[in-house]
PDB file of N, CA and C in Angstrom:
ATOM      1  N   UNK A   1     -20.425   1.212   3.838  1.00  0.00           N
ATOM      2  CA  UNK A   1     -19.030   1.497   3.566  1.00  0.00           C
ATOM      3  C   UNK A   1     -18.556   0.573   2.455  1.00  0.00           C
ATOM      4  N   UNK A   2     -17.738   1.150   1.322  1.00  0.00           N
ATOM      5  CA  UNK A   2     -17.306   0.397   0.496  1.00  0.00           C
ATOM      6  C   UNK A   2     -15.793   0.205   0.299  1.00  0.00           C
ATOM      7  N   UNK A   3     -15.590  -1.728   0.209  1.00  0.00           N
ATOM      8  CA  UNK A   3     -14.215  -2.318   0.487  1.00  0.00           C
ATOM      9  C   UNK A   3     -13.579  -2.127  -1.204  1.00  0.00           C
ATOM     10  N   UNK A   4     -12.387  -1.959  -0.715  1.00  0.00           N
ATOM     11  CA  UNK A   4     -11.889  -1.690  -2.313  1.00  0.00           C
ATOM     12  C   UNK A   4     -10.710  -3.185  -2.207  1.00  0.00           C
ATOM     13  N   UNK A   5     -10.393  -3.499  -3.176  1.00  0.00           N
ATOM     14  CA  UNK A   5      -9.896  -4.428  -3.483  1.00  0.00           C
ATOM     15  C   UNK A   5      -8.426  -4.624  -3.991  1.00  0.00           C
ATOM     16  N   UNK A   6      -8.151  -3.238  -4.460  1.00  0.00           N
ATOM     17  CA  UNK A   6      -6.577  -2.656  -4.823  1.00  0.00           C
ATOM     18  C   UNK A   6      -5.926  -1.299  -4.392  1.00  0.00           C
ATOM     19  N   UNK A   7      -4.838  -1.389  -3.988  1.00  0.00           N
ATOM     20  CA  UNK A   7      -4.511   0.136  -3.516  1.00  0.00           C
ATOM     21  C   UNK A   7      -4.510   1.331  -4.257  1.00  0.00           C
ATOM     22  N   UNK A   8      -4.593   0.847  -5.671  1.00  0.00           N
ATOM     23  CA  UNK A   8      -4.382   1.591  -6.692  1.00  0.00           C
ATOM     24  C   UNK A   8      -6.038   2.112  -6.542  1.00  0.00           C
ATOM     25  N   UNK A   9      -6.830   1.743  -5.991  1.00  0.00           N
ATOM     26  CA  UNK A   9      -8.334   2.197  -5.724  1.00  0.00           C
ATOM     27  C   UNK A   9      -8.488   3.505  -4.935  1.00  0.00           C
ATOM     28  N   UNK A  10      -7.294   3.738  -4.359  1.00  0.00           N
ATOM     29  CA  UNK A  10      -6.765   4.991  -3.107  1.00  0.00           C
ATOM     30  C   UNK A  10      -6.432   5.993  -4.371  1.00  0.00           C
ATOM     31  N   UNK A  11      -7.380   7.096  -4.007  1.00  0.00           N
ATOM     32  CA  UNK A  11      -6.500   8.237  -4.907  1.00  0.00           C
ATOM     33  C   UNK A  11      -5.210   8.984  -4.068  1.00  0.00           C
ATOM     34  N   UNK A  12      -4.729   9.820  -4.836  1.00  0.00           N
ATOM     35  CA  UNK A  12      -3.286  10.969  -4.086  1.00  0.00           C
ATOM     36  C   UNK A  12      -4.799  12.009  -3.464  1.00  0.00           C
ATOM     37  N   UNK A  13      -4.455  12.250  -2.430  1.00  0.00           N
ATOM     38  CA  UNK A  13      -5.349  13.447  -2.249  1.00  0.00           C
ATOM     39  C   UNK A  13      -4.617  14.953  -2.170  1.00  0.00           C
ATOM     40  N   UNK A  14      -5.375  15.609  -1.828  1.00  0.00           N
ATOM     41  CA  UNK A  14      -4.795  16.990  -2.337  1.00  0.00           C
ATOM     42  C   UNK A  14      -5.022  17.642  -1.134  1.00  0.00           C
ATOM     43  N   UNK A  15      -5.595  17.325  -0.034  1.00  0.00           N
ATOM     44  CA  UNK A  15      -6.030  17.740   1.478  1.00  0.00           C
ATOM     45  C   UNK A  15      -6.491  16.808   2.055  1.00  0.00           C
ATOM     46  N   UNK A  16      -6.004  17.269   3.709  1.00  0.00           N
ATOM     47  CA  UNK A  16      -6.266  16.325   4.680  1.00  0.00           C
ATOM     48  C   UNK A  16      -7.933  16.126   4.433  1.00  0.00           C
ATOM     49  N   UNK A  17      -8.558  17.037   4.292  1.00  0.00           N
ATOM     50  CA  UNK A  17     -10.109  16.861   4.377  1.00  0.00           C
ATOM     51  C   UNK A  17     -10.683  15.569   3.422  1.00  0.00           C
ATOM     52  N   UNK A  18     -10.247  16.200   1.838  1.00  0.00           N
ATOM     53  CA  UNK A  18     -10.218  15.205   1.209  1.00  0.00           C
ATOM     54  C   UNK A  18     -10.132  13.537   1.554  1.00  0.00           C
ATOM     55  N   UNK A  19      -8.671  13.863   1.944  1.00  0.00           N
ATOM     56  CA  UNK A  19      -8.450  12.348   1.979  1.00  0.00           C
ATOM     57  C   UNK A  19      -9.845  11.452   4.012  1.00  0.00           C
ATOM     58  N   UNK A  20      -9.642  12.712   4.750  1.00  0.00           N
ATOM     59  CA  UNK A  20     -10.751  11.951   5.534  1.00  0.00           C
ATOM     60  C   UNK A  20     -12.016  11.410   4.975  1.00  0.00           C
ATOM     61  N   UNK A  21     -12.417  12.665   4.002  1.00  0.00           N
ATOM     62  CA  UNK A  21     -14.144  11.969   3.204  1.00  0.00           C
ATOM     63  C   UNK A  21     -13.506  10.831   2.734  1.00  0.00           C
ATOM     64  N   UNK A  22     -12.684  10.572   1.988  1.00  0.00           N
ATOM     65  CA  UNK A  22     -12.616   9.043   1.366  1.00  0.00           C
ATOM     66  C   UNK A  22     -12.585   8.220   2.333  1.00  0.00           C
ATOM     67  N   UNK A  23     -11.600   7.955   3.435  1.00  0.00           N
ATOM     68  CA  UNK A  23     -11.289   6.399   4.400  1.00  0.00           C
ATOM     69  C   UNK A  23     -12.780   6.842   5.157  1.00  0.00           C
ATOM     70  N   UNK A  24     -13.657   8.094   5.465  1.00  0.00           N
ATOM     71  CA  UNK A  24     -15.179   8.062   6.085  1.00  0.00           C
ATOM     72  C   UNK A  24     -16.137   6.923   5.184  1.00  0.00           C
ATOM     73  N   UNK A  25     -15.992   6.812   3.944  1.00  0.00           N
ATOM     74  CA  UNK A  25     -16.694   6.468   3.303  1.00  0.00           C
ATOM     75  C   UNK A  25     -15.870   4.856   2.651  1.00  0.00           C
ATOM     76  N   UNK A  26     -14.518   4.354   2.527  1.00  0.00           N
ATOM     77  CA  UNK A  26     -13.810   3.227   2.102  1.00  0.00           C
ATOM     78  C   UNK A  26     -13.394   2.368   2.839  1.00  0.00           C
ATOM     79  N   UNK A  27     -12.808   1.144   2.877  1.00  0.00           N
ATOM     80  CA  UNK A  27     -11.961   0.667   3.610  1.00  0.00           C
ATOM     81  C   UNK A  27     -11.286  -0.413   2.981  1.00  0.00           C
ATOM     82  N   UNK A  28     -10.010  -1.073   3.242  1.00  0.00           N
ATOM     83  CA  UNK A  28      -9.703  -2.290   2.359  1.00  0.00           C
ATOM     84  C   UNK A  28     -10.390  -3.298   2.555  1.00  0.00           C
ATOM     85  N   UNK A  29     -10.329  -4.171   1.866  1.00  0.00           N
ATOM     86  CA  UNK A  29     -10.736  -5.181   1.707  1.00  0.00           C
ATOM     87  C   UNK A  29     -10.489  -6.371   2.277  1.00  0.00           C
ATOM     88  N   UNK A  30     -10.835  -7.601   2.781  1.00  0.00           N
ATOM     89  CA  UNK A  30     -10.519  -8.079   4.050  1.00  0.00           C
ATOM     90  C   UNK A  30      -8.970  -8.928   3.269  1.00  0.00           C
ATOM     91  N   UNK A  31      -9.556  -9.461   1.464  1.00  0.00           N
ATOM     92  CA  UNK A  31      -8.140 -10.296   1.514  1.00  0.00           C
ATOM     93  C   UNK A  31      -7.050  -9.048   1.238  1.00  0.00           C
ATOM     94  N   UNK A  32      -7.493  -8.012   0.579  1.00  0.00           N
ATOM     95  CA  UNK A  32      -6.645  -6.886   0.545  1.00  0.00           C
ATOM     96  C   UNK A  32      -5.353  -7.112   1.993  1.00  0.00           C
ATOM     97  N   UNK A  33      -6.056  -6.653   3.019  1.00  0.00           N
ATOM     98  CA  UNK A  33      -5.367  -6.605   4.310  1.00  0.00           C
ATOM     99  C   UNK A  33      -4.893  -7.960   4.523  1.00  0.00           C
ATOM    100  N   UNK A  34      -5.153  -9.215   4.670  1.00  0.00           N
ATOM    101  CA  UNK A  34      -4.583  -9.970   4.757  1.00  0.00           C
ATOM    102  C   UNK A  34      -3.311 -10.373   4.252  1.00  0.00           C
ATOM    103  N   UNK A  35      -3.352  -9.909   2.716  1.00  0.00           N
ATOM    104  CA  UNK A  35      -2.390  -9.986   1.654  1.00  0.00           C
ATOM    105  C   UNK A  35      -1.108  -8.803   2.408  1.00  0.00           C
ATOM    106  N   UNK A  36      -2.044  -8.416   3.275  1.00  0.00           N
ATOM    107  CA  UNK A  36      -0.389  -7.101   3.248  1.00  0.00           C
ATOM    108  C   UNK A  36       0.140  -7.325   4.879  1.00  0.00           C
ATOM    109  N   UNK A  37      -0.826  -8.183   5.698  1.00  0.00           N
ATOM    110  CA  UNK A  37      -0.113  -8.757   6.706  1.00  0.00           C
ATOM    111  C   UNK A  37       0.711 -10.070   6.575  1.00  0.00           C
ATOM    112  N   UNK A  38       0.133 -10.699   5.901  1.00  0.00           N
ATOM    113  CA  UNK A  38       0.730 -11.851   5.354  1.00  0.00           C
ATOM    114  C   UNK A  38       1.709 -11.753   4.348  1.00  0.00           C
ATOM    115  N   UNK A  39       2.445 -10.548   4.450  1.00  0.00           N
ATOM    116  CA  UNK A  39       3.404 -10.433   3.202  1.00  0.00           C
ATOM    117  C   UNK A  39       4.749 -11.080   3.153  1.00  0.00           C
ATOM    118  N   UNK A  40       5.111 -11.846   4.130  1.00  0.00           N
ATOM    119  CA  UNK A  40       5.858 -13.055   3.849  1.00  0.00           C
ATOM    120  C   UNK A  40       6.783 -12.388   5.456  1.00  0.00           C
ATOM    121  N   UNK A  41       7.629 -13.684   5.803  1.00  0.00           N
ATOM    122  CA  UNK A  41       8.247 -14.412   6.758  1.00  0.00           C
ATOM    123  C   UNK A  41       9.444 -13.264   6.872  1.00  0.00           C
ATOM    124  N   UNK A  42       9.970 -13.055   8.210  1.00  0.00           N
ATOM    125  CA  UNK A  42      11.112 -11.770   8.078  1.00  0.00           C
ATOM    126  C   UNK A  42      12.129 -13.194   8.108  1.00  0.00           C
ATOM    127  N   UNK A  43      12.096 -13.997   8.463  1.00  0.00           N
ATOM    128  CA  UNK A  43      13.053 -15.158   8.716  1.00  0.00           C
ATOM    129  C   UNK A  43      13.963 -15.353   6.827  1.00  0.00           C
ATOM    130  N   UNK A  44      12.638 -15.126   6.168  1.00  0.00           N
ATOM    131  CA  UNK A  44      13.307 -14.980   4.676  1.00  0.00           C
ATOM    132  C   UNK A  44      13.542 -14.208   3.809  1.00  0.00           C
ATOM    133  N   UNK A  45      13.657 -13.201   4.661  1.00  0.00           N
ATOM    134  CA  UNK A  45      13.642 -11.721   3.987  1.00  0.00           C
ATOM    135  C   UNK A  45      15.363 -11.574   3.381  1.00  0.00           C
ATOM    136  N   UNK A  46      15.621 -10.910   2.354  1.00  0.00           N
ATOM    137  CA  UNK A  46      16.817 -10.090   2.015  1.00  0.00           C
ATOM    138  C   UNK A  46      16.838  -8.782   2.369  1.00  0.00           C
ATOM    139  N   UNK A  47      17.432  -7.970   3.021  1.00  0.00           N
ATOM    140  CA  UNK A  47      18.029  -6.468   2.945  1.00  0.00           C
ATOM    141  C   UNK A  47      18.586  -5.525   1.951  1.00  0.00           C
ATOM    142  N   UNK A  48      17.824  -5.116   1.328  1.00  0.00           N
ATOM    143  CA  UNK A  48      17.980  -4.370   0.342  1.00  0.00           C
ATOM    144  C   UNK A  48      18.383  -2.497  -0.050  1.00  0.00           C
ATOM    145  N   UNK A  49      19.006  -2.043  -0.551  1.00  0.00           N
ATOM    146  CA  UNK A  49      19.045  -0.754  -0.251  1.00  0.00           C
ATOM    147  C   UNK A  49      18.587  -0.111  -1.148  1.00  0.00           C
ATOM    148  N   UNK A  50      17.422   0.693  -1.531  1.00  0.00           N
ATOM    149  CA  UNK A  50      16.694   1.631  -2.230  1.00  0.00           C
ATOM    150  C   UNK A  50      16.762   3.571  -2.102  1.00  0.00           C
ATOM    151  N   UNK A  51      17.361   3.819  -3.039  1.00  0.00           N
ATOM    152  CA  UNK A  51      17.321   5.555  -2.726  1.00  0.00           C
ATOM    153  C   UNK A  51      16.120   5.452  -3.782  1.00  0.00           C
ATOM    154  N   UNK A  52      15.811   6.554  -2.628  1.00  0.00           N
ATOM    155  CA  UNK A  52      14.458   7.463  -3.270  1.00  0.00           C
ATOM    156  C   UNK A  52      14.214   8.786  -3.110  1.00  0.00           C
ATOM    157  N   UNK A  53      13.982   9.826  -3.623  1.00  0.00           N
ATOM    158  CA  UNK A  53      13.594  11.130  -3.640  1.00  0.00           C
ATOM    159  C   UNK A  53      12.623  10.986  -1.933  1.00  0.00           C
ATOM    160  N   UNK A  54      13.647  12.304  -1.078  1.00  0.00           N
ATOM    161  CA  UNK A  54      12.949  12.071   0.006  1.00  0.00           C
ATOM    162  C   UNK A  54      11.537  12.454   0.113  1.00  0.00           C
ATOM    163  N   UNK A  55      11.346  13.516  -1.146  1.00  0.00           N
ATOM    164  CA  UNK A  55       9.484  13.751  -1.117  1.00  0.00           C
ATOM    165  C   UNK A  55       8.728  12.847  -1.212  1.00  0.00           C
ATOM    166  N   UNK A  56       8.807  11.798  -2.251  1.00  0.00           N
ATOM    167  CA  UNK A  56       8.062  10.508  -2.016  1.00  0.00           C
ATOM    168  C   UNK A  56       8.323   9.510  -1.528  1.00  0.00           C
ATOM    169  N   UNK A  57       9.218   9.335  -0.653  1.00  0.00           N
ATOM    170  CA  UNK A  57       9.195   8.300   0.793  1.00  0.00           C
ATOM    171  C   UNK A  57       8.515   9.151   1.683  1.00  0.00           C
ATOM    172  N   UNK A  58       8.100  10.410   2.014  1.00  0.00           N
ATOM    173  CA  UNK A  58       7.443  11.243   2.409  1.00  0.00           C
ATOM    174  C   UNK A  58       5.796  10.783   2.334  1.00  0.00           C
ATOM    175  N   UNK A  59       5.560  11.007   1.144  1.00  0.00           N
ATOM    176  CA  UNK A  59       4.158  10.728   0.403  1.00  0.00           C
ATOM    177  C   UNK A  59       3.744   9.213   0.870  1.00  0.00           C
ATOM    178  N   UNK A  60       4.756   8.372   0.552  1.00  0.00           N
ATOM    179  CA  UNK A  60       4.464   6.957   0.898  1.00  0.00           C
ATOM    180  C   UNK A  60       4.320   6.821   2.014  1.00  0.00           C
ATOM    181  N   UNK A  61       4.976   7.002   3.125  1.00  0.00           N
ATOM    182  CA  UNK A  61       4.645   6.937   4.586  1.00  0.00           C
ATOM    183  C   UNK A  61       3.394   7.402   5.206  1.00  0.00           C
ATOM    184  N   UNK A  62       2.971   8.476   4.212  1.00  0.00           N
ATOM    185  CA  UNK A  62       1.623   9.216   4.968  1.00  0.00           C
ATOM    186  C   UNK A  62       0.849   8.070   4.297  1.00  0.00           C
ATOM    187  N   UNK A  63       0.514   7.658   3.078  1.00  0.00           N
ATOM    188  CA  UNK A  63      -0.281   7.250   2.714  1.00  0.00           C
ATOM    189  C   UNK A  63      -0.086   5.564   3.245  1.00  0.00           C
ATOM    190  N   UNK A  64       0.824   4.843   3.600  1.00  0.00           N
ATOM    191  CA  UNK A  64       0.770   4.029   4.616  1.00  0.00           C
ATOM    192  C   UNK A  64      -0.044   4.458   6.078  1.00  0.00           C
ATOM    193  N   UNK A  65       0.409   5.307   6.953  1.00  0.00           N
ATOM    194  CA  UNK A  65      -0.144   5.680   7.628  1.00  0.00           C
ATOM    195  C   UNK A  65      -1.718   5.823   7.807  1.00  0.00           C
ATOM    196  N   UNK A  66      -2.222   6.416   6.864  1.00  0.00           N
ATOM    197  CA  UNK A  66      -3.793   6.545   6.065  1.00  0.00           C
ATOM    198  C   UNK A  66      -4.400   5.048   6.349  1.00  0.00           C
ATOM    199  N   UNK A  67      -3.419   4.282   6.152  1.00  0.00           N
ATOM    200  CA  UNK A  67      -4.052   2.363   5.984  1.00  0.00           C
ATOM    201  C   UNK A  67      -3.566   1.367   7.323  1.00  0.00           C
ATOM    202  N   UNK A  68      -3.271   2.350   7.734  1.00  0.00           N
ATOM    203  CA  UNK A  68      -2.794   1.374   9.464  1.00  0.00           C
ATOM    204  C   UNK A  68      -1.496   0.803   9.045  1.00  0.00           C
ATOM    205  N   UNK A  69      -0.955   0.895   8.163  1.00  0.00           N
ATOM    206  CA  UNK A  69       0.374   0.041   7.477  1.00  0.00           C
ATOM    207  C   UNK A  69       1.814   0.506   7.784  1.00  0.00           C
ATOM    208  N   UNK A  70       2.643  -0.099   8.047  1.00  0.00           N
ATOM    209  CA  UNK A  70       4.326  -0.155   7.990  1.00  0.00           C
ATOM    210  C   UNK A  70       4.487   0.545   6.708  1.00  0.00           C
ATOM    211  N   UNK A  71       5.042   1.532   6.182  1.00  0.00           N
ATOM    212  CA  UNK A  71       5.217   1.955   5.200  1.00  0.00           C
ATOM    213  C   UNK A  71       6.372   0.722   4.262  1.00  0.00           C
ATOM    214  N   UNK A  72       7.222   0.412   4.218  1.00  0.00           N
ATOM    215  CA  UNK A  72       7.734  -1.078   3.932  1.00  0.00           C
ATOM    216  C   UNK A  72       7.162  -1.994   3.420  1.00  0.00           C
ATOM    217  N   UNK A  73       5.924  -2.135   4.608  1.00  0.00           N
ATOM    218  CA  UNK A  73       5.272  -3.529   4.032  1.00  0.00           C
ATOM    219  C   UNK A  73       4.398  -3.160   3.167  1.00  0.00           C
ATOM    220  N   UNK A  74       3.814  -1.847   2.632  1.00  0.00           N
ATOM    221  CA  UNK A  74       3.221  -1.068   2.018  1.00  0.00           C
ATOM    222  C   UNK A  74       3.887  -1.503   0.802  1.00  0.00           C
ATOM    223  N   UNK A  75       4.612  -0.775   0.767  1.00  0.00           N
ATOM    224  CA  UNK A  75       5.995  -1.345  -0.839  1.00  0.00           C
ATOM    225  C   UNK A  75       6.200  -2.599  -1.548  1.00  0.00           C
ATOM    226  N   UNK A  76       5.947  -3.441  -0.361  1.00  0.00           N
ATOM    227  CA  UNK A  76       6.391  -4.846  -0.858  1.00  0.00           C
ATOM    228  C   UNK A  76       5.002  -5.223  -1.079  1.00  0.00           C
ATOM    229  N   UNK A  77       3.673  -5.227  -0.524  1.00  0.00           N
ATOM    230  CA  UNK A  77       2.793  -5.340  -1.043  1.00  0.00           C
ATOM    231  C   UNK A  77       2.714  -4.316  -2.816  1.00  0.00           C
ATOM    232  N   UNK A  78       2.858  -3.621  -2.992  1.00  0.00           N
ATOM    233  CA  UNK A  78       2.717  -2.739  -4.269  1.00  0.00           C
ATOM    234  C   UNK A  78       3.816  -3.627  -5.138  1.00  0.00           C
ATOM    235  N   UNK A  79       4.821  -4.171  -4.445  1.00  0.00           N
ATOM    236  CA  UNK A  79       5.580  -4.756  -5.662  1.00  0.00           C
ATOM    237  C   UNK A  79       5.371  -6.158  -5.631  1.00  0.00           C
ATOM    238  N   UNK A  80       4.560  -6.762  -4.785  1.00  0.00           N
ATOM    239  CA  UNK A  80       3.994  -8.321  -4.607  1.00  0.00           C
ATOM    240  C   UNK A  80       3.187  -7.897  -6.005  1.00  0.00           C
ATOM    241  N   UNK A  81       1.908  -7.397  -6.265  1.00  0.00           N
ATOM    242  CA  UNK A  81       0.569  -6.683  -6.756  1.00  0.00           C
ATOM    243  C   UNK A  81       1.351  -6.837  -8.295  1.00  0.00           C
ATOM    244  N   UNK A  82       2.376  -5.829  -8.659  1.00  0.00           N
ATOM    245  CA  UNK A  82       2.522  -5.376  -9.677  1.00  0.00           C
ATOM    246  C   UNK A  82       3.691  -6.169 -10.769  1.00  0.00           C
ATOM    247  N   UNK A  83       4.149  -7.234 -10.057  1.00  0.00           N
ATOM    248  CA  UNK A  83       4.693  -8.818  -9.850  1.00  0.00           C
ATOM    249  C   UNK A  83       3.320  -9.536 -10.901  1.00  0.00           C
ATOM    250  N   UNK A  84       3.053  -9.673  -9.949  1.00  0.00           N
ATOM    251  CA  UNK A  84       1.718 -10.654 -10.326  1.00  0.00           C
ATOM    252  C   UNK A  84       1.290 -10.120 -11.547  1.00  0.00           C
ATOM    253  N   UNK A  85       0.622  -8.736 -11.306  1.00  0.00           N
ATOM    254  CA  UNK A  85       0.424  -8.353 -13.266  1.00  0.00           C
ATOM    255  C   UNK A  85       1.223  -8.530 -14.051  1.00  0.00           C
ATOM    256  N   UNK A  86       2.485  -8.419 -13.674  1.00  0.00           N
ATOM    257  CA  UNK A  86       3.635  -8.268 -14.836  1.00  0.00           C
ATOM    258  C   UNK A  86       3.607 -10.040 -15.760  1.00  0.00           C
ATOM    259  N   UNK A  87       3.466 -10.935 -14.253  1.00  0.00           N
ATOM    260  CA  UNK A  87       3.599 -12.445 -14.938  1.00  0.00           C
ATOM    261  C   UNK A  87       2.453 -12.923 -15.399  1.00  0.00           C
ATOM    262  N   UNK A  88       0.984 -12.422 -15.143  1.00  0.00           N
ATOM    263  CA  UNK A  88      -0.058 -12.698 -15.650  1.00  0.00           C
ATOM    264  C   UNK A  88      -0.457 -12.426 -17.276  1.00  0.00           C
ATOM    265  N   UNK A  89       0.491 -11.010 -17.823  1.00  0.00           N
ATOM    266  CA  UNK A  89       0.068 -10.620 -18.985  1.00  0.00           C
ATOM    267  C   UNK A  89       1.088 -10.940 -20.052  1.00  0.00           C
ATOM    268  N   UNK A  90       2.174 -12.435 -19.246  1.00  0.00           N
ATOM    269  CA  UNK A  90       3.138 -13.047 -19.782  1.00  0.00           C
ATOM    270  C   UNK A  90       2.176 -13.755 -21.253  1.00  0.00           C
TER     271      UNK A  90
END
């Protein structure tokens, strides 16, 4: 079985079948998962309010779901991730 290392490694699938052959054959990666349990303290959290097109809070939830994940902590991991690139290619 092969660990992938970024979520962006997950394609959109196009069928349930699809997407089973992939997680039959993938899985994250151990700091992957760590990084998205460890996504920081609710004690220091802010509350924030985000509209989004309900089709893709739709999409996002399944594909949380797909990863054992809180769809939320899903997000904040993707914007932890894309954080980090943004200040790396400073």
């Amino acid at each position: 079985m092969r660990a992938f290392a970024k979520w962006e490694e997950v394609p959109l699938f196009d069928n349930e079948e699809s997407e089973a052959e992939f997680w039959s054959e993938n899985r994250p990666g151990l700091r992957l998962m760590e990084a998205a349990v460890a996504g920081g303290s609710e004690a220091e959290s802010v509350t924030i309010t985000l509209r989004m097109d309900p089709r893709m809070l739709a999409r996002i939830k399944r594909l949380a779901r797909a990863r054992y994940l809180n769809y939320q902590s899903m997000i904040k991991q993707w914007l932890s991730e894309r954080m980090e690139h943004e200040l790396r290619e400073r």
